[in-house]
N, C-alpha and C. Protein backbone atom coordinates (compact mmCIF):
# COMPACT_ATOMS: atom_id res chain seq x y z
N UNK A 1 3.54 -25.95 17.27
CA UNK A 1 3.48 -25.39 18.61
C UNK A 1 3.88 -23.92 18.56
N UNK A 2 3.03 -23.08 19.68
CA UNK A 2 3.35 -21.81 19.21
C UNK A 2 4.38 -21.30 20.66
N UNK A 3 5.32 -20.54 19.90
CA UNK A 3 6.48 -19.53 21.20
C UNK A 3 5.77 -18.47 21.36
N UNK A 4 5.68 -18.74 22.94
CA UNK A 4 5.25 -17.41 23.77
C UNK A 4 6.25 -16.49 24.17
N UNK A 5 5.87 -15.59 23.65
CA UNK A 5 6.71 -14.33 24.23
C UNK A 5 6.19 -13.05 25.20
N UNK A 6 7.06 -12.24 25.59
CA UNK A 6 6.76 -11.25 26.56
C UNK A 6 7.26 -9.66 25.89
N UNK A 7 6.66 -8.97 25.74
CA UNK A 7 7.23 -7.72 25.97
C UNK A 7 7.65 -6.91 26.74
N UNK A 8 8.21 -5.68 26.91
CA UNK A 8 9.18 -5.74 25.72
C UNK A 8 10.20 -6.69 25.39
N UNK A 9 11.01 -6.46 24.04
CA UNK A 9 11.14 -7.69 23.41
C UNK A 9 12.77 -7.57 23.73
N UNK A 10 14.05 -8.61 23.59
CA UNK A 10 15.33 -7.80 23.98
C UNK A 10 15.60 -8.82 22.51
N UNK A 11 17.27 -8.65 22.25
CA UNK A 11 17.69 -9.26 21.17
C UNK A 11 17.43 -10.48 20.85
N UNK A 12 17.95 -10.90 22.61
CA UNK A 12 17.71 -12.41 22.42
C UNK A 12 16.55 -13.32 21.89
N UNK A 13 15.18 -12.45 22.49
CA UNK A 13 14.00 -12.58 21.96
C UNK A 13 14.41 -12.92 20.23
N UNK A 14 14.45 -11.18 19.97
CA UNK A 14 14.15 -11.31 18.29
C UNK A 14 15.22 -12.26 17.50
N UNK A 15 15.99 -12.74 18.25
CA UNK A 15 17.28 -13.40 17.02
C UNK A 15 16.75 -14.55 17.66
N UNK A 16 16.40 -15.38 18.70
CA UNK A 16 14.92 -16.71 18.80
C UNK A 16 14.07 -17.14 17.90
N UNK A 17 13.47 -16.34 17.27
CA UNK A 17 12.28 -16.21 16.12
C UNK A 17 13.08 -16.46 14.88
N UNK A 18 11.94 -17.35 14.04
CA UNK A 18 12.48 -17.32 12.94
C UNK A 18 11.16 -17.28 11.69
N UNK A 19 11.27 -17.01 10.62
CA UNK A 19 10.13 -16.98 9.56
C UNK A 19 9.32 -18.21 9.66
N UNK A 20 8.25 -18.65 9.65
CA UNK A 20 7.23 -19.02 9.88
C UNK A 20 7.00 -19.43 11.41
N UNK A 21 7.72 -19.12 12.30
CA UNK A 21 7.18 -19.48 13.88
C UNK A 21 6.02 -19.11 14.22
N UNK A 22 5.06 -19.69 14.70
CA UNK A 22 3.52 -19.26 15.27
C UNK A 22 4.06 -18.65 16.77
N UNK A 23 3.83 -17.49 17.00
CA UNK A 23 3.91 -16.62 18.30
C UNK A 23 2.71 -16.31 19.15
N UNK A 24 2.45 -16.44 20.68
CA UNK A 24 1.51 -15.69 21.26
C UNK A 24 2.69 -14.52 21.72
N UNK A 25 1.94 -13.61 21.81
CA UNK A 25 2.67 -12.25 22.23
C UNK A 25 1.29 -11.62 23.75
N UNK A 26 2.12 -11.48 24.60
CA UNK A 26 1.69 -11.10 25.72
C UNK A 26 2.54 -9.74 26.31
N UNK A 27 1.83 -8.82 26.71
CA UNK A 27 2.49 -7.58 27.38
C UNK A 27 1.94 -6.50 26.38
N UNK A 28 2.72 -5.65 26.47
CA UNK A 28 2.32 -4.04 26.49
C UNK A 28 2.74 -3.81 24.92
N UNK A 29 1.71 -2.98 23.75
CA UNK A 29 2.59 -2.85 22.50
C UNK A 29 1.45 -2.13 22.12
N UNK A 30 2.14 -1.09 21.24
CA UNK A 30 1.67 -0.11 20.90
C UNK A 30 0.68 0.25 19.05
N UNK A 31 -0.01 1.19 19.01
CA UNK A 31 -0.98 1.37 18.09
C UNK A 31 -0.42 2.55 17.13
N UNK A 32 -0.17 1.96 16.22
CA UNK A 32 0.49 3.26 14.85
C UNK A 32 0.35 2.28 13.61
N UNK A 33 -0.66 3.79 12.62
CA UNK A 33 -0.79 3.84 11.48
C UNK A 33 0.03 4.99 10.46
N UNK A 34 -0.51 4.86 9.45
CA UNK A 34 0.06 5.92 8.54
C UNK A 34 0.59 7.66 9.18
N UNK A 35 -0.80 7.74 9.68
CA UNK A 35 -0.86 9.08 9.85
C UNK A 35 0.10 9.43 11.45
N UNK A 36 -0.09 8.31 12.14
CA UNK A 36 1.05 8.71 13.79
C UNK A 36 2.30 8.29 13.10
N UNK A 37 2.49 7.09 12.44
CA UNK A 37 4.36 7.25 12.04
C UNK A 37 5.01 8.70 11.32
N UNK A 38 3.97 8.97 9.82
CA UNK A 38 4.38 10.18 9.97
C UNK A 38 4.42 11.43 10.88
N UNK A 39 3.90 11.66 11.56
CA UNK A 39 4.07 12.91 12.46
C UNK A 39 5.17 12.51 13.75
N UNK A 40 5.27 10.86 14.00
CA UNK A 40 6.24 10.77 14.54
C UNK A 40 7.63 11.00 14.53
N UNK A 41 7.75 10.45 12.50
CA UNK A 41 8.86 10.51 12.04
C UNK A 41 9.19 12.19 11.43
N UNK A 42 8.53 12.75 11.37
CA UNK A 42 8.33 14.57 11.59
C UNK A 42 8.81 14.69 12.42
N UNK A 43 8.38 14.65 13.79
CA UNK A 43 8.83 15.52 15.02
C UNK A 43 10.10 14.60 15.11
N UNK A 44 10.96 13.75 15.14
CA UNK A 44 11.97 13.26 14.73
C UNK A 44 13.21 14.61 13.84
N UNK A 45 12.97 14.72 13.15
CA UNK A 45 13.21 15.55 12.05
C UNK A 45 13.53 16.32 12.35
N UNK A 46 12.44 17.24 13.35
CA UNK A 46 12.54 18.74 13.45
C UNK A 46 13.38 18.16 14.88
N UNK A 47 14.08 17.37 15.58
CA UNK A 47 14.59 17.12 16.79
C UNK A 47 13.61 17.25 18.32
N UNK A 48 12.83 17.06 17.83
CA UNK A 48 11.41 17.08 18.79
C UNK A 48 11.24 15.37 19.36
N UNK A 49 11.21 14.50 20.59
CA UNK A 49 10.98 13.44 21.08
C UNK A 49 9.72 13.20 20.60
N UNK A 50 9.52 12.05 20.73
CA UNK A 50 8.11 11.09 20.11
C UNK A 50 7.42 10.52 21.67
N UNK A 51 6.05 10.72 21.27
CA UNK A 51 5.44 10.43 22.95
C UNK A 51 5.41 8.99 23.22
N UNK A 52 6.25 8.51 22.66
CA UNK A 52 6.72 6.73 23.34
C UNK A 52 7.93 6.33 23.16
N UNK A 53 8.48 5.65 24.19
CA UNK A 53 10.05 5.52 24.52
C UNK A 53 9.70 3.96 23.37
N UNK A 54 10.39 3.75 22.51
CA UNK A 54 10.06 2.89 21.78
C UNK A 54 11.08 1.65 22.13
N UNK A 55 12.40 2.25 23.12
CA UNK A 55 13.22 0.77 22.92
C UNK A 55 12.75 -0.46 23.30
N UNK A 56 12.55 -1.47 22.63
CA UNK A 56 12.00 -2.96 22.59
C UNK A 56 10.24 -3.31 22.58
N UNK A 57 10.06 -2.09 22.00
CA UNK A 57 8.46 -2.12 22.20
C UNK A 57 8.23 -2.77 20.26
N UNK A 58 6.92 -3.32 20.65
CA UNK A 58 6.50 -3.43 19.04
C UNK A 58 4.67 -2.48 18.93
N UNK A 59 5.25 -2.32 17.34
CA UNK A 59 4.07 -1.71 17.04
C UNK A 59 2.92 -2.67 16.08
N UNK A 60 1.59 -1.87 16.41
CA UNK A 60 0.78 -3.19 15.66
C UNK A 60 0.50 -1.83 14.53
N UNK A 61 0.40 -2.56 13.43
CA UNK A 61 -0.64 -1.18 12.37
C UNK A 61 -2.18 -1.87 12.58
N UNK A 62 -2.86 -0.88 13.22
CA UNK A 62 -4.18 -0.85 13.23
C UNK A 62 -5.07 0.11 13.61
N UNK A 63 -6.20 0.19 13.30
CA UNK A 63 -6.65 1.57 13.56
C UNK A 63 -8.15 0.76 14.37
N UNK A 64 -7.97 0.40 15.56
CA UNK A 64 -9.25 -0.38 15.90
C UNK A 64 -10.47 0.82 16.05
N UNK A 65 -11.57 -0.08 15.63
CA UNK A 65 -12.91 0.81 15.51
C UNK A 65 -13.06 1.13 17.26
N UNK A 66 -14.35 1.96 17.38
CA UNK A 66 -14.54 2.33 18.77
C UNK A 66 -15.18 1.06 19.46
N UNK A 67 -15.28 0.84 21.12
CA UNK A 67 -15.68 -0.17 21.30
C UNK A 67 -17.01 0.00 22.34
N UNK A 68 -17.73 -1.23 21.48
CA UNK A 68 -19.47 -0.80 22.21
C UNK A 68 -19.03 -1.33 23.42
N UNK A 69 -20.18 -0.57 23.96
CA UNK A 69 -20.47 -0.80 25.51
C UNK A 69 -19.81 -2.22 25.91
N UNK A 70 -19.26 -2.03 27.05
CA UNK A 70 -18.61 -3.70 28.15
C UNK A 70 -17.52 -4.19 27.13
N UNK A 71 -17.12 -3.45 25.93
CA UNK A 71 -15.78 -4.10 25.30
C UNK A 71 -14.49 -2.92 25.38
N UNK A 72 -13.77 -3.30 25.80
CA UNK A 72 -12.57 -2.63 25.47
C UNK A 72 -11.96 -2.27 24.33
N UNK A 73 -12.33 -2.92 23.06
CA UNK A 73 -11.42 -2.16 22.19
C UNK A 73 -12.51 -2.62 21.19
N UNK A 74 -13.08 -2.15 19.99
CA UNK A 74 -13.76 -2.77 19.06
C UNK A 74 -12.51 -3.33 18.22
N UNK A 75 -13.10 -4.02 16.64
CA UNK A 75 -12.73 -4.66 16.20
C UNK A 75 -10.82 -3.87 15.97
N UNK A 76 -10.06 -4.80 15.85
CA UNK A 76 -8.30 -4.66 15.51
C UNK A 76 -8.00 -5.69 14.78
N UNK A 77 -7.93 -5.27 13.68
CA UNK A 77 -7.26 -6.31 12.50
C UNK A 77 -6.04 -5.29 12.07
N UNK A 78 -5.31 -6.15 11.68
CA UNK A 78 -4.17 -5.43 10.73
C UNK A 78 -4.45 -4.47 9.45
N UNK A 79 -3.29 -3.53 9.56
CA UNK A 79 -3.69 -2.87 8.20
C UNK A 79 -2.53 -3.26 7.35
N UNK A 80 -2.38 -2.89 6.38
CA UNK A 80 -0.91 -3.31 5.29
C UNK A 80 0.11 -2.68 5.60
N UNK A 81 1.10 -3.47 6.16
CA UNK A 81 2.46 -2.85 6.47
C UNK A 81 3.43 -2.00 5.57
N UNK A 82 2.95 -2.39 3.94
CA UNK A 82 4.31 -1.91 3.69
C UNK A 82 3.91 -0.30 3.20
N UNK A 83 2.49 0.38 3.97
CA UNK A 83 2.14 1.52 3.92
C UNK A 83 3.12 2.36 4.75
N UNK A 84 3.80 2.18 5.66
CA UNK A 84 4.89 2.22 6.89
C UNK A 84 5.77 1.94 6.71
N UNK A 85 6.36 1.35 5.48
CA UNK A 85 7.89 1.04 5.08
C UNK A 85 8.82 2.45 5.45
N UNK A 86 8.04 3.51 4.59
CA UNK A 86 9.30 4.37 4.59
C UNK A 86 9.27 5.12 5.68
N UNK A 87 8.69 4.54 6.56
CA UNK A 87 9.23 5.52 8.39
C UNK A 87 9.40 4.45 9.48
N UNK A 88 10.14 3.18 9.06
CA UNK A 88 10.47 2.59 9.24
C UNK A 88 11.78 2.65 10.11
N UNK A 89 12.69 3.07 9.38
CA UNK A 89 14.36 3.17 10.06
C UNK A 89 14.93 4.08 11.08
N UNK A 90 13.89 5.62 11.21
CA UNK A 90 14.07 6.08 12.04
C UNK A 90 13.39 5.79 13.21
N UNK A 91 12.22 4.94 13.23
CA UNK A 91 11.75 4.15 14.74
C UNK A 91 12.98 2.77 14.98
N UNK A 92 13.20 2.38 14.24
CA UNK A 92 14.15 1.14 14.50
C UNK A 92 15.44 1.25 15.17
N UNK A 93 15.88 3.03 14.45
CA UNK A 93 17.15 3.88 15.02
C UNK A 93 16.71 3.97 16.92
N UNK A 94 15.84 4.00 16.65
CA UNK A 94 15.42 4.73 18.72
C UNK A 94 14.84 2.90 18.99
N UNK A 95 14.95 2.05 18.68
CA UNK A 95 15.22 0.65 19.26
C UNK A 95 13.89 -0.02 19.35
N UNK A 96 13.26 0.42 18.92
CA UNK A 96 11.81 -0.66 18.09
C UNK A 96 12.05 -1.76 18.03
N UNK A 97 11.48 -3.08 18.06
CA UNK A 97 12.39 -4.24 18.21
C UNK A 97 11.25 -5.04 17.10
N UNK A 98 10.14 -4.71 16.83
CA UNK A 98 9.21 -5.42 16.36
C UNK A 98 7.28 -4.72 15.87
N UNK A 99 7.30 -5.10 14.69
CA UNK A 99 6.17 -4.47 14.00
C UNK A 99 5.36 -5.69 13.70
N UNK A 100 3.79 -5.43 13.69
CA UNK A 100 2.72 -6.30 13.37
C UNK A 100 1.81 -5.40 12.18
N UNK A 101 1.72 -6.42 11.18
CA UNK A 101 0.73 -5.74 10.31
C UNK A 101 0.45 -7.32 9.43
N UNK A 102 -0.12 -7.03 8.13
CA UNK A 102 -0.51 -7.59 7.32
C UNK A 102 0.17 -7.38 5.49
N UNK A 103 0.42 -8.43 4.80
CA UNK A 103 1.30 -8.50 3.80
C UNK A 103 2.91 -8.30 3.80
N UNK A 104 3.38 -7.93 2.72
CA UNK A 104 4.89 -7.88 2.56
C UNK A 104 5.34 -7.13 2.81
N UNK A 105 6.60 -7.03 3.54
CA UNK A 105 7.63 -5.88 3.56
C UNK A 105 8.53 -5.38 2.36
N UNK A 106 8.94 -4.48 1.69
CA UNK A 106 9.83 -4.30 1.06
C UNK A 106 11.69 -5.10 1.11
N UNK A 107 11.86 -5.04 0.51
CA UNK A 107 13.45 -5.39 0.40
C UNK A 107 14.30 -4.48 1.51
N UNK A 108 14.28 -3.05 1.54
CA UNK A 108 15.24 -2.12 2.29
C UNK A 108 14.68 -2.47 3.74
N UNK A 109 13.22 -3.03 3.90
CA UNK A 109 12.62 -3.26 5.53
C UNK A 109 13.24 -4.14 6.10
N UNK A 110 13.51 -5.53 4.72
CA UNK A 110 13.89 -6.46 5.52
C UNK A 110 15.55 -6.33 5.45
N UNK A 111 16.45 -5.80 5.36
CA UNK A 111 17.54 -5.23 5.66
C UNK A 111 17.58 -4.60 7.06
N UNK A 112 16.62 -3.68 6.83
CA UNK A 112 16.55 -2.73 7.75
C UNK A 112 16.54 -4.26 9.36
N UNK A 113 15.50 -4.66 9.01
CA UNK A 113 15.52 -5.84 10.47
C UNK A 113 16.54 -6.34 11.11
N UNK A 114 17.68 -7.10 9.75
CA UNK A 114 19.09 -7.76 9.84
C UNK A 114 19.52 -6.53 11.01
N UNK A 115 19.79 -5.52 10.41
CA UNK A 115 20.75 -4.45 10.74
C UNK A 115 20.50 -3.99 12.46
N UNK A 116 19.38 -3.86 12.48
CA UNK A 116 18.49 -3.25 13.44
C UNK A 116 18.62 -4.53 14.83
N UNK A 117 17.99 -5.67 14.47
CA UNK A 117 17.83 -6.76 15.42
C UNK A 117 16.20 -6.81 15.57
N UNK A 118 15.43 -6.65 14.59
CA UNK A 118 13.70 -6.16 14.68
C UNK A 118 13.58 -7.65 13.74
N UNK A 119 12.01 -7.83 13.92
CA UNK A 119 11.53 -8.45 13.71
C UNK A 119 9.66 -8.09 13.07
N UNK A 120 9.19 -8.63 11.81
CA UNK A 120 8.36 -8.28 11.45
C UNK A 120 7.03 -9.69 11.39
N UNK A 121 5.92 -9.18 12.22
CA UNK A 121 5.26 -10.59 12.47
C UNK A 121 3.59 -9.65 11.61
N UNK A 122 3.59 -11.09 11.43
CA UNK A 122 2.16 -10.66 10.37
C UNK A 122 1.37 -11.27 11.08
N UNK A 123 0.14 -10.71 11.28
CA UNK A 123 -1.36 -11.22 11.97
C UNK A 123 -2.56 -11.17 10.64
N UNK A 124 -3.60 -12.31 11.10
CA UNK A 124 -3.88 -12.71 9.69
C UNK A 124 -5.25 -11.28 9.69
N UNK A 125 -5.48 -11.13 8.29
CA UNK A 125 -6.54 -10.49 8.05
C UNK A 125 -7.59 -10.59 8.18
N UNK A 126 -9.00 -9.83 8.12
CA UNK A 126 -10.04 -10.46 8.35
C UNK A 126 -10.62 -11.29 9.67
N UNK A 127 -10.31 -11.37 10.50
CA UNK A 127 -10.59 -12.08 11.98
C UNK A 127 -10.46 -10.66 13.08
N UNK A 128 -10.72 -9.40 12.47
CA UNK A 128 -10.26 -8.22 13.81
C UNK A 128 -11.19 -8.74 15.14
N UNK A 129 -12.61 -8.99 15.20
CA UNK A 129 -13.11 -9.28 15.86
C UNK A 129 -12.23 -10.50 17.15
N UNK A 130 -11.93 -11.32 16.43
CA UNK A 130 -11.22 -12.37 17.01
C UNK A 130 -10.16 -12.19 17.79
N UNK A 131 -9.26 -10.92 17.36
CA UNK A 131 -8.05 -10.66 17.21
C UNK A 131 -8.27 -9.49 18.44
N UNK A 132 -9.45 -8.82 18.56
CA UNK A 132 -9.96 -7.94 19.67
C UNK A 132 -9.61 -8.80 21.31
N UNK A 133 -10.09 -9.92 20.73
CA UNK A 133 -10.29 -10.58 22.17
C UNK A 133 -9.36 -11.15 22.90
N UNK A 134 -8.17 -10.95 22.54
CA UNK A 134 -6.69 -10.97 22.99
C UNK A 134 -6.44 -9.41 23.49
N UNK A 135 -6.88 -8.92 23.26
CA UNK A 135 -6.52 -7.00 23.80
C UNK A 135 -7.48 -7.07 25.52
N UNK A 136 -6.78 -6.78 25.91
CA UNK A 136 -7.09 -6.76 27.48
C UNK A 136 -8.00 -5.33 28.00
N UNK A 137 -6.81 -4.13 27.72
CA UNK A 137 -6.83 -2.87 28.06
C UNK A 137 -6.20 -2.24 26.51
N UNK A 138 -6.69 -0.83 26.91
CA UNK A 138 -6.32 0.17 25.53
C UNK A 138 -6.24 1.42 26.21
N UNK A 139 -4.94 2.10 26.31
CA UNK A 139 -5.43 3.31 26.63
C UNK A 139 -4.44 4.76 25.44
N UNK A 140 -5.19 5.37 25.49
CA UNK A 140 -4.90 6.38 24.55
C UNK A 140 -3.24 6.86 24.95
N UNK A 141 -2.68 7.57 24.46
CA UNK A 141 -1.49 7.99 24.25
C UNK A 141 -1.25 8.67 23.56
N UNK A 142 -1.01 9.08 22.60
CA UNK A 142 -0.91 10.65 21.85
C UNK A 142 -1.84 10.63 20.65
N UNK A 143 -1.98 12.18 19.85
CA UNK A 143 -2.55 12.24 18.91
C UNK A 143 -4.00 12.01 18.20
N UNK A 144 -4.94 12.41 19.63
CA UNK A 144 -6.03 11.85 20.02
C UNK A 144 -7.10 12.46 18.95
N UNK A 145 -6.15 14.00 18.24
CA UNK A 145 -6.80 14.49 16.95
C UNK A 145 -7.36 13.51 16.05
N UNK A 146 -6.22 12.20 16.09
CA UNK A 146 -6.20 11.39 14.95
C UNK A 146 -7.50 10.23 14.90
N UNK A 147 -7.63 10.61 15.67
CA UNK A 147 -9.29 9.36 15.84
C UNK A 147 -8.86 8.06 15.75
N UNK A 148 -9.03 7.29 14.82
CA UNK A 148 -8.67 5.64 15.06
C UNK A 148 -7.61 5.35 14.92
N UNK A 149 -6.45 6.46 14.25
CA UNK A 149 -5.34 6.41 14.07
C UNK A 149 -4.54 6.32 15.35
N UNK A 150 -5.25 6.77 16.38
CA UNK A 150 -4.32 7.65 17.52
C UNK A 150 -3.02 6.32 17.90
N UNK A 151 -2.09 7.32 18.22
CA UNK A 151 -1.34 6.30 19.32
C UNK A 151 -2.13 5.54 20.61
N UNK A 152 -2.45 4.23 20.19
CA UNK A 152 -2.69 3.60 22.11
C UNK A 152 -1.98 2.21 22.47
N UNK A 153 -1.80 2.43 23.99
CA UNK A 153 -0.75 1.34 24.57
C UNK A 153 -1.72 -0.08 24.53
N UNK A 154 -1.42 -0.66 23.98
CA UNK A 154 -2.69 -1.70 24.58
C UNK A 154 -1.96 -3.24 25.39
N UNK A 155 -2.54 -3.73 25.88
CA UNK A 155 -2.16 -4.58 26.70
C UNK A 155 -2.65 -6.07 26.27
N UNK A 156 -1.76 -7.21 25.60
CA UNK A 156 -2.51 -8.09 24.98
C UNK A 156 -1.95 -9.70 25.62
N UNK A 157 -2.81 -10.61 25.31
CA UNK A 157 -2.77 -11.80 26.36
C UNK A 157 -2.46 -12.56 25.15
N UNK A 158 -1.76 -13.70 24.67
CA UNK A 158 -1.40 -14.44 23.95
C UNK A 158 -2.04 -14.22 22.79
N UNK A 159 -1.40 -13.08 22.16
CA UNK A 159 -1.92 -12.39 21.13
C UNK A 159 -1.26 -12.79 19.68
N UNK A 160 -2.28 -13.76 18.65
CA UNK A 160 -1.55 -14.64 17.44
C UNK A 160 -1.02 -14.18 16.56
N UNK A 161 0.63 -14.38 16.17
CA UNK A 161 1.38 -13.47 14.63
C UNK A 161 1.74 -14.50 14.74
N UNK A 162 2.37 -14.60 13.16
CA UNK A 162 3.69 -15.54 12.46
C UNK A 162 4.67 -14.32 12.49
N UNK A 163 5.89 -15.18 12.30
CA UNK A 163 6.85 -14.37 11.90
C UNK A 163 7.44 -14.16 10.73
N UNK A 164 6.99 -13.44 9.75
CA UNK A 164 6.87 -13.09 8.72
C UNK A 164 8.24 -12.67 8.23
N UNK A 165 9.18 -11.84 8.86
CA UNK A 165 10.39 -11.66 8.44
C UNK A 165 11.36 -11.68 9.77
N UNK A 166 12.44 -12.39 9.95
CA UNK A 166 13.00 -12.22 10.88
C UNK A 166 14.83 -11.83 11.24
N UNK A 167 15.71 -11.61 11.36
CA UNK A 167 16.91 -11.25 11.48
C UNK A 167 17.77 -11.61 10.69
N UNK A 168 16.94 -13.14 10.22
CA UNK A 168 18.59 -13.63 9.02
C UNK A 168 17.91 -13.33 8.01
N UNK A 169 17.06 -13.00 7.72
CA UNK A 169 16.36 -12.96 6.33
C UNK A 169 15.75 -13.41 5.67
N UNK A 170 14.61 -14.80 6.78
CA UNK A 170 13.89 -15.46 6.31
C UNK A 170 12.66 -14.62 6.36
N UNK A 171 12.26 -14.71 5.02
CA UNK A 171 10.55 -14.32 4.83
C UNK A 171 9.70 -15.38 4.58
N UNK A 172 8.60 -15.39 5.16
CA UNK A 172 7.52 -16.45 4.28
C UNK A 172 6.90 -16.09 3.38
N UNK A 173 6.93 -15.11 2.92
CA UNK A 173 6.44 -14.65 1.92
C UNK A 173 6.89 -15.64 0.56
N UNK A 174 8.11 -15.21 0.66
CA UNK A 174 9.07 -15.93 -0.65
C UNK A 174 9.01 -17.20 -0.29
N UNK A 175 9.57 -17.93 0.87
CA UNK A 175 9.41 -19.27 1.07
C UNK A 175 8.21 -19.84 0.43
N UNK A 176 7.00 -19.40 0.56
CA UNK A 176 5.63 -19.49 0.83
C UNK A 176 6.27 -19.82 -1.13
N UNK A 177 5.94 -18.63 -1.94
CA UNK A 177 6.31 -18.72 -3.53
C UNK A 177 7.03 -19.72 -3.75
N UNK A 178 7.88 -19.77 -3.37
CA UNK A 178 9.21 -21.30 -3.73
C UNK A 178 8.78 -22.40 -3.84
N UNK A 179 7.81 -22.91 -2.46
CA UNK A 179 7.09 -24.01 -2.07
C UNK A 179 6.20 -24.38 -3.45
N UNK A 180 5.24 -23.20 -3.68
CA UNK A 180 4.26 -22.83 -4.30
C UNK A 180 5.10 -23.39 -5.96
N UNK A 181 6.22 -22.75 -6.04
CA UNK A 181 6.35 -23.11 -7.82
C UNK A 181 6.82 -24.39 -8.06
N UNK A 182 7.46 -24.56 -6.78
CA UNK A 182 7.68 -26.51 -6.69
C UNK A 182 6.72 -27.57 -7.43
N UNK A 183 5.27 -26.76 -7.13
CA UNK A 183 3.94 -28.03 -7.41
C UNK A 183 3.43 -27.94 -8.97
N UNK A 184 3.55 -29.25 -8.66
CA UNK A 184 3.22 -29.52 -10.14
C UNK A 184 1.95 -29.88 -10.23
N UNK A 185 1.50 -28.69 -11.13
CA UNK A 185 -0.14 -28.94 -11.62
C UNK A 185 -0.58 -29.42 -13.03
């Protein structure tokens, strides 16, 4: 059975979740790839604000294609998270509560979660089409230079992740391996 949740997300939310929970995610969450975390985590740096108040918001990594006529968003599949590892801690510092992508996190990420109160949910690959049709609305938000990269808010209706890493330090990743070396072939 899958836990529905709401955004934005508060502690209680993320310390709820645990590594392999099936989630619908409903509400407002935002669009960053490679190229918007870095310039986010730049203007950070230079003491410059970032054009989204990030406390309890989650981010998806995806760069959705443009969308034909009568669709709102073309295809949104995940991209690989742990491309985003290392601008990671200073969004988590300004209260990020939760990231969506595809594959593994590093070791310092999933620390970083414990510490933080964040949560890292993986959406499966390959289904963007599918994964479109949970996106309601999309609207742009910064960095519009960036083309598919750009920052956008999008608005999503019981939108499908696992929870891939969560507060105490369960990953499925590793679980997933453990299970896996158990069988005897």
């Amino acid at each position: 059975m899958e836990k529905k949740i709401r955004t934005p997300l508060t502690d209680e939310v993320v310390e709820s979740l645990r590594a392999g929970d099936k989630v619908l995610i409903t509400g407002y969450i935002y669009t960053a790839r490679d190229a918007a975390h870095k310039r986010m985590v730049e203007a950070l740096e230079r003491g410059e604000p970032i054009p989204v108040d990030l406390r309890g918001q989650v981010i998806y990594y995806v760069g959705p294609t443009p969308p034909k006529p009568g669709q709102v968003i073309g295809s949104a599949g995940p991209t690989t998270a742990s491309r985003m590892d290392k601008y990671v801690e200073p969004l988590l510092k300004l209260g990020l509560k939760g990231m969506i992508g595809k594959g593994r996190r590093s070791t310092q990420v999933r620390e970083l979660l414990k510490t933080y109160k964040a949560v890292y949910f993986a959406a499966v690959g390959g289904v963007a089409v599918l994964l479109s049709k949970h996106i309601k609305s999309s609207e742009l938000i910064a960095y519009e230079d960036l083309g598919t990269e750009a920052i956008r808010k999008l608005y999503v209706e019981d939108f499908p992740v696992i929870v891939a890493n969560d507060v105490y330090g369960g990953d499925i990743f590793e679980e997933g391996i453990k299970k896996y070396a158990k069988i005897n072939i």
